[in-house]
PDB file of N, CA and C in Angstrom:
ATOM      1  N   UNK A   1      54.289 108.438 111.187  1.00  0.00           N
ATOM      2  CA  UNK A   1      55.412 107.767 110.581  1.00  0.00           C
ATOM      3  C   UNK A   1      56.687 108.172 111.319  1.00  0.00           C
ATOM      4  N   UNK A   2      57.476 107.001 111.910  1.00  0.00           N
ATOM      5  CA  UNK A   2      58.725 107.352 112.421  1.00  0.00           C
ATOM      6  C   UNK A   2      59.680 107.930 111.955  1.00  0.00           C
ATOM      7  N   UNK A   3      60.516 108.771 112.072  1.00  0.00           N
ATOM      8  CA  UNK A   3      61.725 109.319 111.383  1.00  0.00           C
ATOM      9  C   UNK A   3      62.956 108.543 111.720  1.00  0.00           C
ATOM     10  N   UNK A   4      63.332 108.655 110.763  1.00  0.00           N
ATOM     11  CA  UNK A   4      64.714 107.315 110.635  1.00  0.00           C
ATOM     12  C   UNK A   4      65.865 108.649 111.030  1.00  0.00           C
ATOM     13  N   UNK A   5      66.601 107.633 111.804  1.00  0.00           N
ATOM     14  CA  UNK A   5      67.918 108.395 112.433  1.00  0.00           C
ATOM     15  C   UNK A   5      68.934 107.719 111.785  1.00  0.00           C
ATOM     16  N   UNK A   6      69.447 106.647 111.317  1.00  0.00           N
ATOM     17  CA  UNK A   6      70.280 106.602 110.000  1.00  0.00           C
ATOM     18  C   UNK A   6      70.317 107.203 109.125  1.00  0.00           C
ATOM     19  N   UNK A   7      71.973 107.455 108.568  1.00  0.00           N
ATOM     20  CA  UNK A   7      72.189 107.784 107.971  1.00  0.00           C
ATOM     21  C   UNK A   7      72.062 107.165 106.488  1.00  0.00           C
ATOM     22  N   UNK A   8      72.544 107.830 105.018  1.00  0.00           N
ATOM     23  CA  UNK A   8      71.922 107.357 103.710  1.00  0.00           C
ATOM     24  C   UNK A   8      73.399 105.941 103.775  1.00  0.00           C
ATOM     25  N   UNK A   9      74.735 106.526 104.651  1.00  0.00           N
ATOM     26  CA  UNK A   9      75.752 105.343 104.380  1.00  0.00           C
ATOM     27  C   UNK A   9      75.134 104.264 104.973  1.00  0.00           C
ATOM     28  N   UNK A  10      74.932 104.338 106.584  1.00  0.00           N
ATOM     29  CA  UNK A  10      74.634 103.326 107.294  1.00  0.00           C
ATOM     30  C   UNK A  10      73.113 102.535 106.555  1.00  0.00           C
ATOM     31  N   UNK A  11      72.739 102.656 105.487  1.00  0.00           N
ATOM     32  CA  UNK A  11      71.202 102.005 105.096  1.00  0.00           C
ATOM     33  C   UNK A  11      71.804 101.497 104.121  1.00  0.00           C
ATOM     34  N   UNK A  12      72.936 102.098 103.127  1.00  0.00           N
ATOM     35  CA  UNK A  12      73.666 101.514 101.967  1.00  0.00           C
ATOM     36  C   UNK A  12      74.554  99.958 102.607  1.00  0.00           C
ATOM     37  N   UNK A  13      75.299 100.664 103.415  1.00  0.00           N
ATOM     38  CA  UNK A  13      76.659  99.412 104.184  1.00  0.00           C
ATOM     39  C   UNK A  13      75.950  98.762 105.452  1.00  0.00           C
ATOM     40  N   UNK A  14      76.331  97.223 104.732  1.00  0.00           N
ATOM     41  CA  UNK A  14      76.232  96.595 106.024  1.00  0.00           C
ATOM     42  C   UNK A  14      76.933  96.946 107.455  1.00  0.00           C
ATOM     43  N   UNK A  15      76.637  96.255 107.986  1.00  0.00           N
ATOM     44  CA  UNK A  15      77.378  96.835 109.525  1.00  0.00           C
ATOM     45  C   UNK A  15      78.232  95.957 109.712  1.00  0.00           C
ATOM     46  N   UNK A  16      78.852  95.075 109.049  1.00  0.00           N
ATOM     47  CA  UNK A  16      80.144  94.409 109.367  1.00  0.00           C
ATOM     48  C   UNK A  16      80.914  94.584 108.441  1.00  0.00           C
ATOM     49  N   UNK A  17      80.642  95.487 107.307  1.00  0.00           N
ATOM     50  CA  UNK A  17      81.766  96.065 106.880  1.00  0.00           C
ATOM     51  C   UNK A  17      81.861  97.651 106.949  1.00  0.00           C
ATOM     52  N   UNK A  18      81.343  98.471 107.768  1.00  0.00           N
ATOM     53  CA  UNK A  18      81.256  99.770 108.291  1.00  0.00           C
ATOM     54  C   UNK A  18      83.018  99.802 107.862  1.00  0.00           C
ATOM     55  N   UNK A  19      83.262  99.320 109.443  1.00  0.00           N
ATOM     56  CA  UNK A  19      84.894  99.458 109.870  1.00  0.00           C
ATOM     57  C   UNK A  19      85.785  99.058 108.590  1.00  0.00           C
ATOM     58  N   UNK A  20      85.466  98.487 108.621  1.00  0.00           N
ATOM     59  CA  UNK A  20      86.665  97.841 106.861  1.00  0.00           C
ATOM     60  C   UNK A  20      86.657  98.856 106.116  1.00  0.00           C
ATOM     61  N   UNK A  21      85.686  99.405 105.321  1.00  0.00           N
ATOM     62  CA  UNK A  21      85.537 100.353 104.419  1.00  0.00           C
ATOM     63  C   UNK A  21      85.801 101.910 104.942  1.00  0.00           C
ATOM     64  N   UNK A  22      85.326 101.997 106.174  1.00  0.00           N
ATOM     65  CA  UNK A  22      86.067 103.351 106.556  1.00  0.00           C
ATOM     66  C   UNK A  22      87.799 103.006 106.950  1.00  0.00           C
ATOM     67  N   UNK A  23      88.406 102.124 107.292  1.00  0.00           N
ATOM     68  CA  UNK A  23      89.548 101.779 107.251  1.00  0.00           C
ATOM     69  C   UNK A  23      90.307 102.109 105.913  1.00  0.00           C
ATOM     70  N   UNK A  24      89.914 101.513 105.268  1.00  0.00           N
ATOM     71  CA  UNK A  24      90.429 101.962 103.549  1.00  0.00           C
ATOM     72  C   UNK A  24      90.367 103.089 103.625  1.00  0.00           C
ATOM     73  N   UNK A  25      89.488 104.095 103.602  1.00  0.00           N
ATOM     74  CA  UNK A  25      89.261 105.585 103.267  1.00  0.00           C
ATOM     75  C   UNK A  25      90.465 106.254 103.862  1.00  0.00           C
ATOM     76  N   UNK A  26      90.310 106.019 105.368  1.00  0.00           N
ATOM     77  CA  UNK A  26      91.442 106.278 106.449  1.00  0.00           C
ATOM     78  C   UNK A  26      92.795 106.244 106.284  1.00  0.00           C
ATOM     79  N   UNK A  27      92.975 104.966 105.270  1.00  0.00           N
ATOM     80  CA  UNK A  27      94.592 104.512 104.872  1.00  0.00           C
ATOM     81  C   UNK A  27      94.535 105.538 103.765  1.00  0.00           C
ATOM     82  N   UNK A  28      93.596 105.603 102.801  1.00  0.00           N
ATOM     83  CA  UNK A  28      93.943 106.284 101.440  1.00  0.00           C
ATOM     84  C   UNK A  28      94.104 107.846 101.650  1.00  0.00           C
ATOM     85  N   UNK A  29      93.670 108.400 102.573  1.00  0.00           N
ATOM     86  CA  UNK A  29      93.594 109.981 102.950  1.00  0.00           C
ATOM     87  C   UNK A  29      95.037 109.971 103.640  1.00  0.00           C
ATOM     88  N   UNK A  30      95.624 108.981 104.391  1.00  0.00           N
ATOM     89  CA  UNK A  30      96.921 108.921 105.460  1.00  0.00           C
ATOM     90  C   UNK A  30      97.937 109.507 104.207  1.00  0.00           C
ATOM     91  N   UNK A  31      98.121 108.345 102.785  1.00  0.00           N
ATOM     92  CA  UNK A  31      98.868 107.997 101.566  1.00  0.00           C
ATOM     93  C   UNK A  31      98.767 109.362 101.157  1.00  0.00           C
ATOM     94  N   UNK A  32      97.622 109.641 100.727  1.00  0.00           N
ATOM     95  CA  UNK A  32      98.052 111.483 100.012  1.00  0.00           C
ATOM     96  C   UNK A  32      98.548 112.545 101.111  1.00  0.00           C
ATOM     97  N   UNK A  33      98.367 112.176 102.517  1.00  0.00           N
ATOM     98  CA  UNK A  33      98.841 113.338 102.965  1.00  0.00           C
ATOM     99  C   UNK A  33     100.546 113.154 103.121  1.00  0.00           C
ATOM    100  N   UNK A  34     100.838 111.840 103.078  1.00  0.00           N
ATOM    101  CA  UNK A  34     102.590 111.162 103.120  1.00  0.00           C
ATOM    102  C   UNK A  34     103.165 111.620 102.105  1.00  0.00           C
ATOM    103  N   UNK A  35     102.048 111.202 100.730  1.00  0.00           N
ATOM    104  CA  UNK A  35     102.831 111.479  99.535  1.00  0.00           C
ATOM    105  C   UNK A  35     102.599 113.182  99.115  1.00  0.00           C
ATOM    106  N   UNK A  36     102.373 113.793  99.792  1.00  0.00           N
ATOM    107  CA  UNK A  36     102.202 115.124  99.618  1.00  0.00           C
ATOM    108  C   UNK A  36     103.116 115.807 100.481  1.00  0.00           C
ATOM    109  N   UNK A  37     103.717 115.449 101.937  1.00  0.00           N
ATOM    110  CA  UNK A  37     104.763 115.631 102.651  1.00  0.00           C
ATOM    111  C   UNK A  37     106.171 115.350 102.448  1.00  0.00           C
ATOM    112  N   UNK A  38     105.858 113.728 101.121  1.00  0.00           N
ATOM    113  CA  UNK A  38     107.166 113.469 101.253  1.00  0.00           C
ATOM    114  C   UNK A  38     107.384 114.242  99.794  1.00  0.00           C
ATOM    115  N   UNK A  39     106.624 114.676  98.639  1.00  0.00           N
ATOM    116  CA  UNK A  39     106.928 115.090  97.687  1.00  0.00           C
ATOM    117  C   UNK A  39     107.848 116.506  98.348  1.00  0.00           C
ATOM    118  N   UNK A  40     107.770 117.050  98.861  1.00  0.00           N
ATOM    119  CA  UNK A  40     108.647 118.496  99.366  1.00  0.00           C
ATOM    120  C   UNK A  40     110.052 118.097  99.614  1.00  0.00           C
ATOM    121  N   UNK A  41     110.582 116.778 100.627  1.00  0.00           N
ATOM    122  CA  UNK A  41     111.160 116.560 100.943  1.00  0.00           C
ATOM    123  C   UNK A  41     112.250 115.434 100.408  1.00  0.00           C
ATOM    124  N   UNK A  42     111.561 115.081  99.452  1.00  0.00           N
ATOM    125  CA  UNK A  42     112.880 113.606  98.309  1.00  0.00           C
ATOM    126  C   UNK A  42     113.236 114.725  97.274  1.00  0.00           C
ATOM    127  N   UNK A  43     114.538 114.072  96.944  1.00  0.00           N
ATOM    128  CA  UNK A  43     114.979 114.363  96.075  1.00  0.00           C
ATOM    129  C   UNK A  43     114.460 114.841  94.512  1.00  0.00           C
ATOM    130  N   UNK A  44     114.859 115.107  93.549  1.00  0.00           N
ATOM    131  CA  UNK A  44     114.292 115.215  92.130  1.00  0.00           C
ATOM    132  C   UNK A  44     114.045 113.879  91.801  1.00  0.00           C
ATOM    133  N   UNK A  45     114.959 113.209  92.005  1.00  0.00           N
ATOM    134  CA  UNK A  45     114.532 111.541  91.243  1.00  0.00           C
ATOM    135  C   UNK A  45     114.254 110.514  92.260  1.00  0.00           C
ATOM    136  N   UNK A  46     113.542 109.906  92.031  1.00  0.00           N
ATOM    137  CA  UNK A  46     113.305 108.815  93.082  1.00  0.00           C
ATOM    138  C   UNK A  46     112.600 107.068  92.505  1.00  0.00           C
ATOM    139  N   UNK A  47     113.301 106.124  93.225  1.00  0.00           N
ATOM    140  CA  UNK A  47     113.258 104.516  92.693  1.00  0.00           C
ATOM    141  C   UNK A  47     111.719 104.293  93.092  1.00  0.00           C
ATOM    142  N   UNK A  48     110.991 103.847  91.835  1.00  0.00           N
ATOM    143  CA  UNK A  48     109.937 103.426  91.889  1.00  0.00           C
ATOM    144  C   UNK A  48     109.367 103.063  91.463  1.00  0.00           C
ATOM    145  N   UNK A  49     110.396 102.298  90.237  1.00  0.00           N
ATOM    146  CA  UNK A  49     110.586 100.566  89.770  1.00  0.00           C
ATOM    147  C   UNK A  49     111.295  99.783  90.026  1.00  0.00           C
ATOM    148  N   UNK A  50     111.838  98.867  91.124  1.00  0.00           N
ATOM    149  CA  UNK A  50     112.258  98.133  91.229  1.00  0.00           C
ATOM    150  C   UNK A  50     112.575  96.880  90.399  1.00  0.00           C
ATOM    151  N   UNK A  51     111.724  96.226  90.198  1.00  0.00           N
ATOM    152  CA  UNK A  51     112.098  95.504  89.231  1.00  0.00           C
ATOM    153  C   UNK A  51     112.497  95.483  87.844  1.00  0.00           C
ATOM    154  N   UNK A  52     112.965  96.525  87.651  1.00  0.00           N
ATOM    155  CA  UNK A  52     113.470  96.905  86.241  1.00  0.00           C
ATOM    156  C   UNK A  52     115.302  96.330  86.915  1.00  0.00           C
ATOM    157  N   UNK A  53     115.746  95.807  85.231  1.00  0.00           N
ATOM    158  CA  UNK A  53     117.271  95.218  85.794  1.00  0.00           C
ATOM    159  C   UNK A  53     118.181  96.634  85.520  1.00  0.00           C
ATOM    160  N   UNK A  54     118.361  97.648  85.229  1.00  0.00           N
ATOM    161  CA  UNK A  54     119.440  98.735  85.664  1.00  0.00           C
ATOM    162  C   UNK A  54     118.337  99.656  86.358  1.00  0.00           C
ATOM    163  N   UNK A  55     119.480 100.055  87.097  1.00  0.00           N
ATOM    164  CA  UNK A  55     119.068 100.852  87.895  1.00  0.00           C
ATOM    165  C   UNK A  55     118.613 102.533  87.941  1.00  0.00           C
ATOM    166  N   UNK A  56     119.513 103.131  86.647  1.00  0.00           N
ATOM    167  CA  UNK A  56     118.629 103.945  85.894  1.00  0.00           C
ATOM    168  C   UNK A  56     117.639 103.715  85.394  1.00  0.00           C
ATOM    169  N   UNK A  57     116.294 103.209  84.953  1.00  0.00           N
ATOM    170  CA  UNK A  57     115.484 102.850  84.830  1.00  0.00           C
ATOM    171  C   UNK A  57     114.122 102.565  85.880  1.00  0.00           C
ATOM    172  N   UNK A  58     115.064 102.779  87.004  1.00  0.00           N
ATOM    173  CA  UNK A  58     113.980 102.351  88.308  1.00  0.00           C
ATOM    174  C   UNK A  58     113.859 103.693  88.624  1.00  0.00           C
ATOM    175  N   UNK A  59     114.717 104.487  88.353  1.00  0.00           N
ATOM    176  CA  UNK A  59     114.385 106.462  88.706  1.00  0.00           C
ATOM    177  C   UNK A  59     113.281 106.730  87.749  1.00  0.00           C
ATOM    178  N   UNK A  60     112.492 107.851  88.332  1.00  0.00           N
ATOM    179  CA  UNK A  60     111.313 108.624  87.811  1.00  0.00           C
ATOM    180  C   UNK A  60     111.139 109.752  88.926  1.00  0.00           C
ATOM    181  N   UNK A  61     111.024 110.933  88.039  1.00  0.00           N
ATOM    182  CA  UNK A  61     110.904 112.517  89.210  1.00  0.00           C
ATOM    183  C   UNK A  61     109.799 112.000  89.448  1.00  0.00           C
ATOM    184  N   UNK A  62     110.068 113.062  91.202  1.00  0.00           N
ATOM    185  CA  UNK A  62     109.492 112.740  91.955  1.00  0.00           C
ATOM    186  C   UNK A  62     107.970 113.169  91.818  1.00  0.00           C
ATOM    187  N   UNK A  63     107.359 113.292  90.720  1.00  0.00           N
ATOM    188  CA  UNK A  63     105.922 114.029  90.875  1.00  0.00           C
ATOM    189  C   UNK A  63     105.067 112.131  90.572  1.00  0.00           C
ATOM    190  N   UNK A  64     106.192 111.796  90.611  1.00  0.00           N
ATOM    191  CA  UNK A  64     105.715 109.766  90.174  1.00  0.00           C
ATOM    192  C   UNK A  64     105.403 109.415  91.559  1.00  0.00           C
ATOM    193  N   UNK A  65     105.246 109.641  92.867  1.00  0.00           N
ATOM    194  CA  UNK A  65     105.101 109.755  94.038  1.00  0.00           C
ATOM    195  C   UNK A  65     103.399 109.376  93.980  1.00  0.00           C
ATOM    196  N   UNK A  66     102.979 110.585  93.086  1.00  0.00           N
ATOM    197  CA  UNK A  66     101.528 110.327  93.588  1.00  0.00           C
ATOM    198  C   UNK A  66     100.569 109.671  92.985  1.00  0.00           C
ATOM    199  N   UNK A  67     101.836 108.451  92.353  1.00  0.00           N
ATOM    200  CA  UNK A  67     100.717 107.044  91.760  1.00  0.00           C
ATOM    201  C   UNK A  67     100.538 106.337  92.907  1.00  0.00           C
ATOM    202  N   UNK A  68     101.053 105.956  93.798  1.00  0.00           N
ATOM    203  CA  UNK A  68     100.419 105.221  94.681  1.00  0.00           C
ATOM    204  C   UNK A  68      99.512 105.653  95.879  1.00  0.00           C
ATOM    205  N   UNK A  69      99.275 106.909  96.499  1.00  0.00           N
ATOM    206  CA  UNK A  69      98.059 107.242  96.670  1.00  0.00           C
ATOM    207  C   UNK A  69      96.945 107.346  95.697  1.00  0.00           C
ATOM    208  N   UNK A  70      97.106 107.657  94.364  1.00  0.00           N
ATOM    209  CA  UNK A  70      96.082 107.293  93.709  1.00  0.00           C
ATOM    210  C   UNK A  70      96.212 105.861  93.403  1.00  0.00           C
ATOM    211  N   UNK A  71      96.466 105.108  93.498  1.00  0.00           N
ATOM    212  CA  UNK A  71      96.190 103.440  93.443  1.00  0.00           C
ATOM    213  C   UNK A  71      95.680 103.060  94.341  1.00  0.00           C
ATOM    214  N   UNK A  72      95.823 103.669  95.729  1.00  0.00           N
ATOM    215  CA  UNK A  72      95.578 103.666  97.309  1.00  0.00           C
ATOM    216  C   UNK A  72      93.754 104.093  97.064  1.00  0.00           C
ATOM    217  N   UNK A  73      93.700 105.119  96.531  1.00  0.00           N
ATOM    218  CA  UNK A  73      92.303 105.656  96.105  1.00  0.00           C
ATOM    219  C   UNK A  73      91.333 105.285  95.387  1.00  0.00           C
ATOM    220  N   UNK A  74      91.870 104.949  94.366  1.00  0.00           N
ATOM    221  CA  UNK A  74      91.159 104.341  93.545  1.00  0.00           C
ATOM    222  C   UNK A  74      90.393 102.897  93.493  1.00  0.00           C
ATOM    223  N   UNK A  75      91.679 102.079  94.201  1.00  0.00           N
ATOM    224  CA  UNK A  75      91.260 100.963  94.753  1.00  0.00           C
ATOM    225  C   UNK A  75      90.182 100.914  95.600  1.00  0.00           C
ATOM    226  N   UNK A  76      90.425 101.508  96.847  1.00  0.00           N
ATOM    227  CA  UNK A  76      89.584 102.256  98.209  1.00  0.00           C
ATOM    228  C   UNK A  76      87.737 102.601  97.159  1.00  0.00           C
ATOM    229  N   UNK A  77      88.030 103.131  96.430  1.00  0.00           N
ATOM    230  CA  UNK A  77      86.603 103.579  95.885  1.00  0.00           C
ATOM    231  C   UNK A  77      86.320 102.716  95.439  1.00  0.00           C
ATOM    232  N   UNK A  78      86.679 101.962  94.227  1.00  0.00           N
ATOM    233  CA  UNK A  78      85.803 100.753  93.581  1.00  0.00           C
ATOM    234  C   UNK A  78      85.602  99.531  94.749  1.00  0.00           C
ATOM    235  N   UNK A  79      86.179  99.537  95.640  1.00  0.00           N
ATOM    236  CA  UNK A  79      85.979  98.339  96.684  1.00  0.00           C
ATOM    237  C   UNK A  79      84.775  98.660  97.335  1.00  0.00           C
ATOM    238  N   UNK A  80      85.039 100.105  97.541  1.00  0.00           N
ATOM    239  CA  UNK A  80      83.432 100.523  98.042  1.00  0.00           C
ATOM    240  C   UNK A  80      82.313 100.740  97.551  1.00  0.00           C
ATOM    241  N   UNK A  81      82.191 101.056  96.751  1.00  0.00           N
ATOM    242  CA  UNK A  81      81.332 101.244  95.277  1.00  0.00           C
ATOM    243  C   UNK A  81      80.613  99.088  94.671  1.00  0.00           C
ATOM    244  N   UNK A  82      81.926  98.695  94.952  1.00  0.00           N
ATOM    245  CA  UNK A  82      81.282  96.887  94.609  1.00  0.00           C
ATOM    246  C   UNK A  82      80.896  96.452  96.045  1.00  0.00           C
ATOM    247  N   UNK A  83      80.867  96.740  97.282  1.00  0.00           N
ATOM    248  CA  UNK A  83      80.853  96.324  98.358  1.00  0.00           C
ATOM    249  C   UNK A  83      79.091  96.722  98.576  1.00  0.00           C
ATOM    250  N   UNK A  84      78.881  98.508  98.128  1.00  0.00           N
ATOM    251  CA  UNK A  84      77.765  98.432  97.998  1.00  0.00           C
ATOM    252  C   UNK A  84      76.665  98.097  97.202  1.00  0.00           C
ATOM    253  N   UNK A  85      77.132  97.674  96.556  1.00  0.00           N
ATOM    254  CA  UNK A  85      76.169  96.941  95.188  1.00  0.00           C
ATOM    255  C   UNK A  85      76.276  95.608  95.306  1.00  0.00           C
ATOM    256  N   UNK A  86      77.261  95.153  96.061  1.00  0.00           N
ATOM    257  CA  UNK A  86      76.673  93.479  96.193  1.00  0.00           C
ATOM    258  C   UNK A  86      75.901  93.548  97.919  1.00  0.00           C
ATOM    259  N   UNK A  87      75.505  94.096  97.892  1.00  0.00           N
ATOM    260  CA  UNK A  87      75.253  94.001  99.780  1.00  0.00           C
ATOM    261  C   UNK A  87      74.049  92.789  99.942  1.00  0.00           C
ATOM    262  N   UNK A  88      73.733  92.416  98.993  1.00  0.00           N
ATOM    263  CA  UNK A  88      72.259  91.585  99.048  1.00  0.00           C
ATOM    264  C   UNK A  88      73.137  90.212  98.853  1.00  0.00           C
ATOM    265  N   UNK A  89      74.318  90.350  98.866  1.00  0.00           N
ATOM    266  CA  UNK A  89      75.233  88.789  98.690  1.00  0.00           C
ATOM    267  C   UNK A  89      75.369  88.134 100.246  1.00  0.00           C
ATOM    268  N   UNK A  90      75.919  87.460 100.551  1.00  0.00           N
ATOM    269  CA  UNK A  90      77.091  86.906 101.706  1.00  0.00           C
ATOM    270  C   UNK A  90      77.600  87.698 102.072  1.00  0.00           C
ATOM    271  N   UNK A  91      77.340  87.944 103.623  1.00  0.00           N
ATOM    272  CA  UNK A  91      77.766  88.699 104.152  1.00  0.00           C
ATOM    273  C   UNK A  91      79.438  88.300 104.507  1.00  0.00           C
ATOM    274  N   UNK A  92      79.509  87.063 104.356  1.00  0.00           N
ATOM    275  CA  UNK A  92      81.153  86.226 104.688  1.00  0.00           C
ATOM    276  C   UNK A  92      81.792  86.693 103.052  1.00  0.00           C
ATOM    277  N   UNK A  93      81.429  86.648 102.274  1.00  0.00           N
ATOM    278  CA  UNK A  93      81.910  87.254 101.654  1.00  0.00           C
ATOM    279  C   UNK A  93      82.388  88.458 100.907  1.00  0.00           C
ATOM    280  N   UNK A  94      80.877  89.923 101.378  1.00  0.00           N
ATOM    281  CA  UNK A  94      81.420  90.830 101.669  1.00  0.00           C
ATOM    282  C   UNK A  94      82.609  91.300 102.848  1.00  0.00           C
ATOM    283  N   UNK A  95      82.689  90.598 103.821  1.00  0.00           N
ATOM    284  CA  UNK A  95      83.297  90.487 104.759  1.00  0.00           C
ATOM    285  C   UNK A  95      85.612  90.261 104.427  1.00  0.00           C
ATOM    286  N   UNK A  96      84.974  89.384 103.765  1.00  0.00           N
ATOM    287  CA  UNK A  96      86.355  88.515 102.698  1.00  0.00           C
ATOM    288  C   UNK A  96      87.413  90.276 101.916  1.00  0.00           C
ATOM    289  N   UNK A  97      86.068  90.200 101.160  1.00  0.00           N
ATOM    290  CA  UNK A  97      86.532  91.092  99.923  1.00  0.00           C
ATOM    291  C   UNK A  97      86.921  92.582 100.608  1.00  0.00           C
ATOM    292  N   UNK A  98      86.245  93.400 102.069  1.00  0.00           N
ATOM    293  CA  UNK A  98      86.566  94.572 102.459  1.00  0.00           C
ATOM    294  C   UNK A  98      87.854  94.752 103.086  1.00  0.00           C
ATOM    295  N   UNK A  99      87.868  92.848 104.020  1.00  0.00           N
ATOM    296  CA  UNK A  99      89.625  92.972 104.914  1.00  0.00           C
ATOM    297  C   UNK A  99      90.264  92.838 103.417  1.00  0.00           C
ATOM    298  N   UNK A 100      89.867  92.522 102.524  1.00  0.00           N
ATOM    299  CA  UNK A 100      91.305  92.283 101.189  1.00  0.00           C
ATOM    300  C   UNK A 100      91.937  93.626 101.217  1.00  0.00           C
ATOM    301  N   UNK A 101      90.617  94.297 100.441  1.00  0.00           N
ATOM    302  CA  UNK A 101      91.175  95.707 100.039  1.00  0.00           C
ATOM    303  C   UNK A 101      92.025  96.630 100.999  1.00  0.00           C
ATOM    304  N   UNK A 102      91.953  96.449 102.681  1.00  0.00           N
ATOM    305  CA  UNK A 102      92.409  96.921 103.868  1.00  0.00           C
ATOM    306  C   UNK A 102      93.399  96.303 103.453  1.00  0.00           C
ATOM    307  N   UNK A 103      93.733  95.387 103.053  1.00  0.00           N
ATOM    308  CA  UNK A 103      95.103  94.760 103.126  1.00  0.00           C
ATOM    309  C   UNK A 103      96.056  95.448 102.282  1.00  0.00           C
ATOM    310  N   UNK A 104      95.368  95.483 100.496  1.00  0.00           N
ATOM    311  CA  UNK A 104      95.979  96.335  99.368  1.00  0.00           C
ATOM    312  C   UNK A 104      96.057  97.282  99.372  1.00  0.00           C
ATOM    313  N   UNK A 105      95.333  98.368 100.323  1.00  0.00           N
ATOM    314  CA  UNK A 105      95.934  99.674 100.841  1.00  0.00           C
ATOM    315  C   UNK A 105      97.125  99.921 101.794  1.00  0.00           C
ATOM    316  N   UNK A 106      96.971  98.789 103.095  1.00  0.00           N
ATOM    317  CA  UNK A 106      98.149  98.623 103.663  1.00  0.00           C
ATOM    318  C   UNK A 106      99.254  98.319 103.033  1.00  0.00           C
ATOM    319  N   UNK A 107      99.832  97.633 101.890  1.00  0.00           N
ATOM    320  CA  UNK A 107     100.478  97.126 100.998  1.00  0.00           C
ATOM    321  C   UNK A 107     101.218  98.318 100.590  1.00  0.00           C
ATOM    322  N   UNK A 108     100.076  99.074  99.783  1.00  0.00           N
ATOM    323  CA  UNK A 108     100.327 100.410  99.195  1.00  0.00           C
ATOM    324  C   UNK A 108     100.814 101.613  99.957  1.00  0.00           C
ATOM    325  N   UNK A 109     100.554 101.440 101.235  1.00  0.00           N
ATOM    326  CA  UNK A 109     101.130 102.718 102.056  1.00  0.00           C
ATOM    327  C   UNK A 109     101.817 102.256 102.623  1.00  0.00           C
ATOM    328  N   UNK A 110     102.756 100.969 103.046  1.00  0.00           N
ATOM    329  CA  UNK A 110     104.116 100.498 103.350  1.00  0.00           C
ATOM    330  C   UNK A 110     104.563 100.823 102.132  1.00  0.00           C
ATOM    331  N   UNK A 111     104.095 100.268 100.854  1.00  0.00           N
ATOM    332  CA  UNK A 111     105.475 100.642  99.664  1.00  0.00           C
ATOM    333  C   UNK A 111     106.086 102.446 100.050  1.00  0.00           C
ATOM    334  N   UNK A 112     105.225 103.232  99.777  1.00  0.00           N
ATOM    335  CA  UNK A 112     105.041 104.761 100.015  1.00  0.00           C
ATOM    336  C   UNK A 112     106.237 105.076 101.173  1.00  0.00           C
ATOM    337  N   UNK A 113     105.735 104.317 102.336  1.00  0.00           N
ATOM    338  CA  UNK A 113     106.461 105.007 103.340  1.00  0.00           C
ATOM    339  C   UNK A 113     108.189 103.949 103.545  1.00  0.00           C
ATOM    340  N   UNK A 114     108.265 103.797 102.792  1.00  0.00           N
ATOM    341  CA  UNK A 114     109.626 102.716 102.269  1.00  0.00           C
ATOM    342  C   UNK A 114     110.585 103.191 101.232  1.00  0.00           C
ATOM    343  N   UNK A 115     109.600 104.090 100.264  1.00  0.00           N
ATOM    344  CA  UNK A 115     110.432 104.582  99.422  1.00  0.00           C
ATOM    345  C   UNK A 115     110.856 106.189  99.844  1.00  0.00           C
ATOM    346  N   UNK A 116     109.989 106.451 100.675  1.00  0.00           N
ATOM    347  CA  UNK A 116     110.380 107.625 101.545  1.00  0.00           C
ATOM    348  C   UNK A 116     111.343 107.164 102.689  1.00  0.00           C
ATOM    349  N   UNK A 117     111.288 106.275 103.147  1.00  0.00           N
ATOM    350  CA  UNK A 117     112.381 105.534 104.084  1.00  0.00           C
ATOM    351  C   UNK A 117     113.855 105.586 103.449  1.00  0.00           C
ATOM    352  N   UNK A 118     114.027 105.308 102.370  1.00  0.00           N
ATOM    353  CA  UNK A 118     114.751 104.486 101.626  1.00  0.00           C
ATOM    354  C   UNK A 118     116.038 105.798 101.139  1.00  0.00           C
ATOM    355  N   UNK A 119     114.944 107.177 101.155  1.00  0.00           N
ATOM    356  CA  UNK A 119     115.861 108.105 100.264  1.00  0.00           C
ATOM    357  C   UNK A 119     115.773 109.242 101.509  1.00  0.00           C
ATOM    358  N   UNK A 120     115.516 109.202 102.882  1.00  0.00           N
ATOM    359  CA  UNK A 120     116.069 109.926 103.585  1.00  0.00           C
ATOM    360  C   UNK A 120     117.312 109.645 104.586  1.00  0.00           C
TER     361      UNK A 120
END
């Protein structure tokens, strides 16, 4: 009997969404190490509601920083977690759904590095 040289990921994930899904991981590990660099360095309060109409209201201390690496994360996991449980679907549509989530992490770590932009 041959011995398999794959790994338990590579037998779980298709191979056209390898890159996508380690992309996410990649963005979400980048986000906590930003929002862990920039927490030292902002101020006590920092805007991170915008759409609220006064502007006191859009402040929250800065330990509010590390909702969006965890949104970055969290997202990142359940995308991967449904990516591998539908793998017996469309591959055009696993395909669809992995660049999304690459996208909603990118999203999420421009907001991050904007509001760190914004207050240095």
């Amino acid at each position: 009997m041959p011995i398999s040289k794959t790994s338990r990921f590579q037998q779980l994930v298709a191979s056209e969404i390898r890159f996508p899904l380690a992309t996410i991981q990649v963005i979400s590990v980048l986000s906590i190490i930003i929002a862990t660099l920039g927490y030292f360095i902002l101020p006590p309060q920092i805007p991170l509601f915008y759409s609220l109409a006064q502007p006191t209201q859009q402040l929250v201390p800065k330990p509010f920083i590390g909702i969006l690496p965890g949104i970055a994360v969290l997202f990142g996991t359940l995308n991967s977690i449904l990516c591998i449980e539908m793998r017996r679907y469309d591959q055009l549509l696993l395909k669809l759904f992995a660049w999304f989530a690459v996208v909603i992490s990118l999203v999420v770590l421009f907001s991050l590095l904007r509001i760190i932009y914004i207050l240095l």
